[in-house]
Protein backbone atom coordinates (compact mmCIF):
# COMPACT_ATOMS: atom_id res chain seq x y z
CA UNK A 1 0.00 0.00 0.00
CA UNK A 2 1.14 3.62 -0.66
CA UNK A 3 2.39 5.35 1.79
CA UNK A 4 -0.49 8.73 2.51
CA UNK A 5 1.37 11.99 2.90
CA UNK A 6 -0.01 15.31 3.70
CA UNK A 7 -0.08 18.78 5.38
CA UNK A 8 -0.55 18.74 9.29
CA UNK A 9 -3.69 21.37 9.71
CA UNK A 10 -6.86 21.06 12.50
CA UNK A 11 -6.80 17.20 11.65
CA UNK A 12 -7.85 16.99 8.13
CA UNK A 13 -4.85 16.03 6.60
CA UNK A 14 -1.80 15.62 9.39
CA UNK A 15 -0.71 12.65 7.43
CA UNK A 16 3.45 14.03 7.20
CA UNK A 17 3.98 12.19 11.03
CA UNK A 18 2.83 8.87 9.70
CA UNK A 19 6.34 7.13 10.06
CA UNK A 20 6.75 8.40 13.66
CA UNK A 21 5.02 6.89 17.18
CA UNK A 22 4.74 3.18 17.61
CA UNK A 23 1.49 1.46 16.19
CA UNK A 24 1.32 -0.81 19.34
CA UNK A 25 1.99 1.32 21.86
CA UNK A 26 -1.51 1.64 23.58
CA UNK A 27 -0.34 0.06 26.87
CA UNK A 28 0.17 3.21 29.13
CA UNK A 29 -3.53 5.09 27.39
CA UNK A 30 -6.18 5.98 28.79
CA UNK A 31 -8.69 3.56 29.07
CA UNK A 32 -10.99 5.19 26.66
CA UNK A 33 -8.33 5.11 24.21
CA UNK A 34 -7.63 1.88 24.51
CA UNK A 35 -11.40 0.40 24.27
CA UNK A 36 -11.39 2.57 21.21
CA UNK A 37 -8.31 0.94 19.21
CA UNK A 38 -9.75 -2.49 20.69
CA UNK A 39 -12.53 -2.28 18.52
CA UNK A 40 -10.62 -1.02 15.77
CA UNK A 41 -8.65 -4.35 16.08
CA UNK A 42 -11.00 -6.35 16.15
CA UNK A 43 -13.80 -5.08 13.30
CA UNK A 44 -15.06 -7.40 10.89
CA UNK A 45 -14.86 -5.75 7.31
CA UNK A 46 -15.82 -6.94 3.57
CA UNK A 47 -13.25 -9.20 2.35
CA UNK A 48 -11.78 -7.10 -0.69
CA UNK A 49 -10.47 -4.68 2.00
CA UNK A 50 -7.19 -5.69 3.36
CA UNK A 51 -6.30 -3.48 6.56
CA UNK A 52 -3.13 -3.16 8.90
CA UNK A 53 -1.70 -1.05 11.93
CA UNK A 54 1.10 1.54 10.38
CA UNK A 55 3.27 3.97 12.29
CA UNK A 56 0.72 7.06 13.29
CA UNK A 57 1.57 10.48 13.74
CA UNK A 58 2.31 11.65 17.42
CA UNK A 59 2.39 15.25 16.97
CA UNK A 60 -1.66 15.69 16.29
CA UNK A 61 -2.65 14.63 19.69
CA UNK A 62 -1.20 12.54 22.80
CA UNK A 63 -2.38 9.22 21.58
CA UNK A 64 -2.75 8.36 18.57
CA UNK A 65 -3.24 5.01 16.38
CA UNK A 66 -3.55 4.22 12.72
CA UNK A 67 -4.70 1.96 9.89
CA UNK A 68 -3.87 1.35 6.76
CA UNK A 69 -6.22 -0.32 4.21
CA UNK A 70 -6.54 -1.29 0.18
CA UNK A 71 -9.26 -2.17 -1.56
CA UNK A 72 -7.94 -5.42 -3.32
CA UNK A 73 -9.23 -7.67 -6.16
CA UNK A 74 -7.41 -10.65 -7.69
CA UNK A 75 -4.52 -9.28 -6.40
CA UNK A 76 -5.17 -5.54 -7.64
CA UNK A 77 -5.21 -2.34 -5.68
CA UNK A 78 -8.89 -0.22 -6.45
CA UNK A 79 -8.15 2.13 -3.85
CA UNK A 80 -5.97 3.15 -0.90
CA UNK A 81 -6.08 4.88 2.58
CA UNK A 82 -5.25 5.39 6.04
CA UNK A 83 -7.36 5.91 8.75
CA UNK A 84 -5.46 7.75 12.18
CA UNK A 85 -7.55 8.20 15.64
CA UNK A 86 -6.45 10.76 17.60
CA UNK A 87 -7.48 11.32 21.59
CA UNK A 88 -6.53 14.10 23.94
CA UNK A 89 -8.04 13.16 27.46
CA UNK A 90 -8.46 17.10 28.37
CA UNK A 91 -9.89 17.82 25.19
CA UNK A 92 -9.93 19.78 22.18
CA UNK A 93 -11.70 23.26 21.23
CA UNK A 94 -11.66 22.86 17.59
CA UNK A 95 -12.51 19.16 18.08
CA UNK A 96 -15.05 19.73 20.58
CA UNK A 97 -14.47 16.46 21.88
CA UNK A 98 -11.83 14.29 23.13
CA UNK A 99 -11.37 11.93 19.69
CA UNK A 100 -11.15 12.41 16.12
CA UNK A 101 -10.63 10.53 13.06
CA UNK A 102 -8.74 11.95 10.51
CA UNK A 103 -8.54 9.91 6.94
CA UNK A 104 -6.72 10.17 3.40
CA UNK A 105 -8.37 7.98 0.60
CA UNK A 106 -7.07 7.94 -2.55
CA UNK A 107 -7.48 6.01 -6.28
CA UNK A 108 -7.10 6.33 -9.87
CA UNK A 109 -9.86 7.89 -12.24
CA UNK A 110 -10.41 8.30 -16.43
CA UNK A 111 -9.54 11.93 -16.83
CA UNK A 112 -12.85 12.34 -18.10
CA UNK A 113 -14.23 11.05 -14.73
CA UNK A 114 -11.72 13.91 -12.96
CA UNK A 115 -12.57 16.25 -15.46
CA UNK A 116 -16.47 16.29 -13.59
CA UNK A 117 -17.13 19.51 -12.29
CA UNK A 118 -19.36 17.78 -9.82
CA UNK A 119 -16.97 15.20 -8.65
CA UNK A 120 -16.02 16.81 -5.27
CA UNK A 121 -18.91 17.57 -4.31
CA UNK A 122 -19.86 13.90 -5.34
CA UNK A 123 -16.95 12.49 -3.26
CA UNK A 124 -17.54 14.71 -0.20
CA UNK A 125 -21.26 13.62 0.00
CA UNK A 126 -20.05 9.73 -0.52
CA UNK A 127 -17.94 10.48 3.35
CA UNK A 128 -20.75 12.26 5.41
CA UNK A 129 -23.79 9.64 3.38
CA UNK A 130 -21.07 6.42 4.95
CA UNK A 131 -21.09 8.11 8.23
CA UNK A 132 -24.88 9.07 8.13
CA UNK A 133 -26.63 5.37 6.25
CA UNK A 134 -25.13 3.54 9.77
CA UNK A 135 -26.67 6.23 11.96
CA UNK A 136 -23.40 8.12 13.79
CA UNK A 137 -23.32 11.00 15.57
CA UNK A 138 -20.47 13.33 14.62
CA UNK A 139 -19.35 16.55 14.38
CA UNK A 140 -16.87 19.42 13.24
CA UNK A 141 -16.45 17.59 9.81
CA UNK A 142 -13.81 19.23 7.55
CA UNK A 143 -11.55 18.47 4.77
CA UNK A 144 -10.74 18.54 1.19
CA UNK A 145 -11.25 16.55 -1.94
CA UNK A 146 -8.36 16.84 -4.82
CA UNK A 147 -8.18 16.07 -8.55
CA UNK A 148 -4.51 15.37 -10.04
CA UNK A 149 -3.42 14.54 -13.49
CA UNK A 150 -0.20 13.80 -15.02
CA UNK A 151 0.46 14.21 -18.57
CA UNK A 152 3.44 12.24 -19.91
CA UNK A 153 6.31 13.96 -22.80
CA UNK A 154 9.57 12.69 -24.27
CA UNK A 155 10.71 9.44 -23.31
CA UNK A 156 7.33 8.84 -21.32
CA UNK A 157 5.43 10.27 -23.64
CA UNK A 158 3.47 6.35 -24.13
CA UNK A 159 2.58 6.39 -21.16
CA UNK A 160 -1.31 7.18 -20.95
CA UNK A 161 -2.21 10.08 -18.99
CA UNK A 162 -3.50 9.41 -15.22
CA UNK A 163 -5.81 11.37 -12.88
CA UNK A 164 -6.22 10.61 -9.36
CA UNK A 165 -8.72 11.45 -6.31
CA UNK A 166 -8.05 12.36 -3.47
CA UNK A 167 -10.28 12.81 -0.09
CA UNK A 168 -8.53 13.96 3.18
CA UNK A 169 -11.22 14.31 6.02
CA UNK A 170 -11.65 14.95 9.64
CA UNK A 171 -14.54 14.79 11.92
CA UNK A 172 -15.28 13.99 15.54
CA UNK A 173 -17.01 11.14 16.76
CA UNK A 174 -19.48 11.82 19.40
CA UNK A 175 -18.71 9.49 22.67
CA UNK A 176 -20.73 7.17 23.92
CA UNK A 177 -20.81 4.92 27.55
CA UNK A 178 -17.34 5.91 29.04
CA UNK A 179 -16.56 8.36 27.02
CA UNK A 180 -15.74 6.35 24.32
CA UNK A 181 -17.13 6.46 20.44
CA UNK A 182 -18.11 3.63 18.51
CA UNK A 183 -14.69 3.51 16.45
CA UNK A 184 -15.79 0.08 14.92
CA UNK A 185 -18.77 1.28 13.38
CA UNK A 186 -16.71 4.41 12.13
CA UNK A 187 -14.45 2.09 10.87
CA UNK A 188 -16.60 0.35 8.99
CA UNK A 189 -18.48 3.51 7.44
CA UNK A 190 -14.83 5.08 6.12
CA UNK A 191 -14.32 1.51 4.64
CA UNK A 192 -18.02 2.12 3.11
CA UNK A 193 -16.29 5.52 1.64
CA UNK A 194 -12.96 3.73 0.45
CA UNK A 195 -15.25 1.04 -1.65
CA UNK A 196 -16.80 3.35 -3.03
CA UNK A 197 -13.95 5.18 -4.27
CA UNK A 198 -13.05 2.03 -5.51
CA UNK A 199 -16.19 1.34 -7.74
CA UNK A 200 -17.43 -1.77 -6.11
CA UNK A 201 -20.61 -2.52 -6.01
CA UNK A 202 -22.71 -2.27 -1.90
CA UNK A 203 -21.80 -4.90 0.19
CA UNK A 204 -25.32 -5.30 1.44
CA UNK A 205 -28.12 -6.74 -0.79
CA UNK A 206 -30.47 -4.85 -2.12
CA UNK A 207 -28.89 -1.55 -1.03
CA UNK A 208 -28.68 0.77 -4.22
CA UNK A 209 -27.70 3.67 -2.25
CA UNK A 210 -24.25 3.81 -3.42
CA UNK A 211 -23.18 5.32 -6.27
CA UNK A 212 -19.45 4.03 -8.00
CA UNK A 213 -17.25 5.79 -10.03
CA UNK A 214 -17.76 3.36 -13.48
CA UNK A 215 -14.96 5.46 -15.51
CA UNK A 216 -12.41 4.86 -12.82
CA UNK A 217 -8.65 3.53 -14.24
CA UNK A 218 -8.32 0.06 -14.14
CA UNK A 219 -6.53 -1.52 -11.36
CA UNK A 220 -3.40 -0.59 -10.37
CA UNK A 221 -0.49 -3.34 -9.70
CA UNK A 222 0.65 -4.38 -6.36
C-alpha cells in the first residue's frame, strides 16, 4: 500500500507524522483510548479490503493510532487509505471532543471522470452519506477533496495520462458509555467511503444507495 502523505492542519490532513510513534503502543492510554483501538482491532470488514496497523503520527494529539487499508481484487489495488484516531483526554476546542478521526483515501480515475465539475462535491457527499446510512453522531467535519493529473512527454510520452482522487477528512465522533465512540462502526463507514472510491458494487443486498465511479482507471499493480 502507498504510503499517505499530507499537510498537518486542525486534523484533516496531518498525514506528514505517519512514520513516527509506535502502532502498538496503547499500553500506558487511557482507558478510553484503549477500548477505542480495541474495537478497531477487532472489526469485521468486507473481504476485498485488506487493513493493517502503520506507524501514526504523534504530533496531532497525545495518543494516537492508525490503519492502513486497500481495496484489493485478484490481487489488484482499487483504492488506498489510512485511517489515524487521535485522543486528547483534556480535550480539544476545535474538536469539541476528546477523539477524532482523521482519513486520506485515494485512487485512480479516467480523466474524463476527474474532469467532472461535480466530482467533489460527489466524493464529499459519498464520506458524510457512509457516516450518516449507519446512523453516527459526529461533528466538526472538515476536509478537502483533490483532482490530479499527469500528462506524460519525451521518453514517457506512451505512457497514458493518469488522474487521481483524493479525499482527506476529519470529523469527531461523538462518545458514547465511558466516554468512548463507537470507532468500529466508524471504521466500517470510512471503509463504506474507500469502496466506493473504488467502484465496487454495496456490500449489502439490495442496497442501491451507493453510487461508484464506473470510468475509474483500471486496477493498479501491487
Amino acid at each position: 500500500m502507498a504510503a499517505a502523505q499530507g499537510q498537518p492542519t486542525d486534523g484533516a490532513g496531518g498525514m506528514d507524522d505517519a512514520e513516527e510513534g509506535d502502532p502498538n503502543g496503547t499500553e500506558t492510554a487511557p482507558l478510553p483510548f484503549r477500548t477505542a483501538v480495541d474495537a478497531l482491532r477487532t472489526a469485521r470488514l468486507r473481504p476485498e479490503i485488506e487493513i493493517e496497523p502503520t506507524r501514526p503520527p504523534q504530533r496531532l494529539a497525545p495518543f494516537t493510532y492508525a490503519l492502513e487499508a486497500a481495496v484489493v481484487q485478484e490481487d489488484e489495488d482499487l483504492a488506498d487509505g489510512r485511517l489515524v484516531l487521535l485522543h486528547d483526554p483534556a480535550g480539544h476546542d476545535a474538536w469539541q471532543g476528546s477523539f477524532r478521526l482523521v482519513t486520506l483515501v485515494r485512487a485512480e480515475l479516467e480523466p474524463e471522470m476527474a474532469a467532472d465539475p461535480l466530482l467533489p462535491e460527489v466524493c464529499w457527499s459519498w464520506l458524510t452519506g457512509a457516516l450518516q446510512s449507519r446512523g453516527l453522531a459526529y461533528g466538526e467535519p472538515s476536509g478537502t477533496v483533490t483532482r490530479a493529473s499527469s500528462h506524460y512527454f519525451g521518453g514517457l510520452a506512451a505512457r497514458p495520462a493518469a488522474s487521481q482522487i483524493e479525499i482527506r477528512a476529519s470529523w469527531t465522533p461523538r462518545e458514547g458509555v465511558g466516554g468512548v465512540p463507537d470507532t468500529a462502526a466508524h471504521l466500517a463507514s470510512w471503509c463504506d467511503l474507500l469502496s466506493q472510491v473504488a467502484g465496487l458494487p454495496p456490500a449489502a443486498p439490495g442496497d442501491t444507495s451507493v453510487v461508484t465511479l464506473p470510468q475509474r482507471r483500471g486496477p493498479q499493480s501491487r
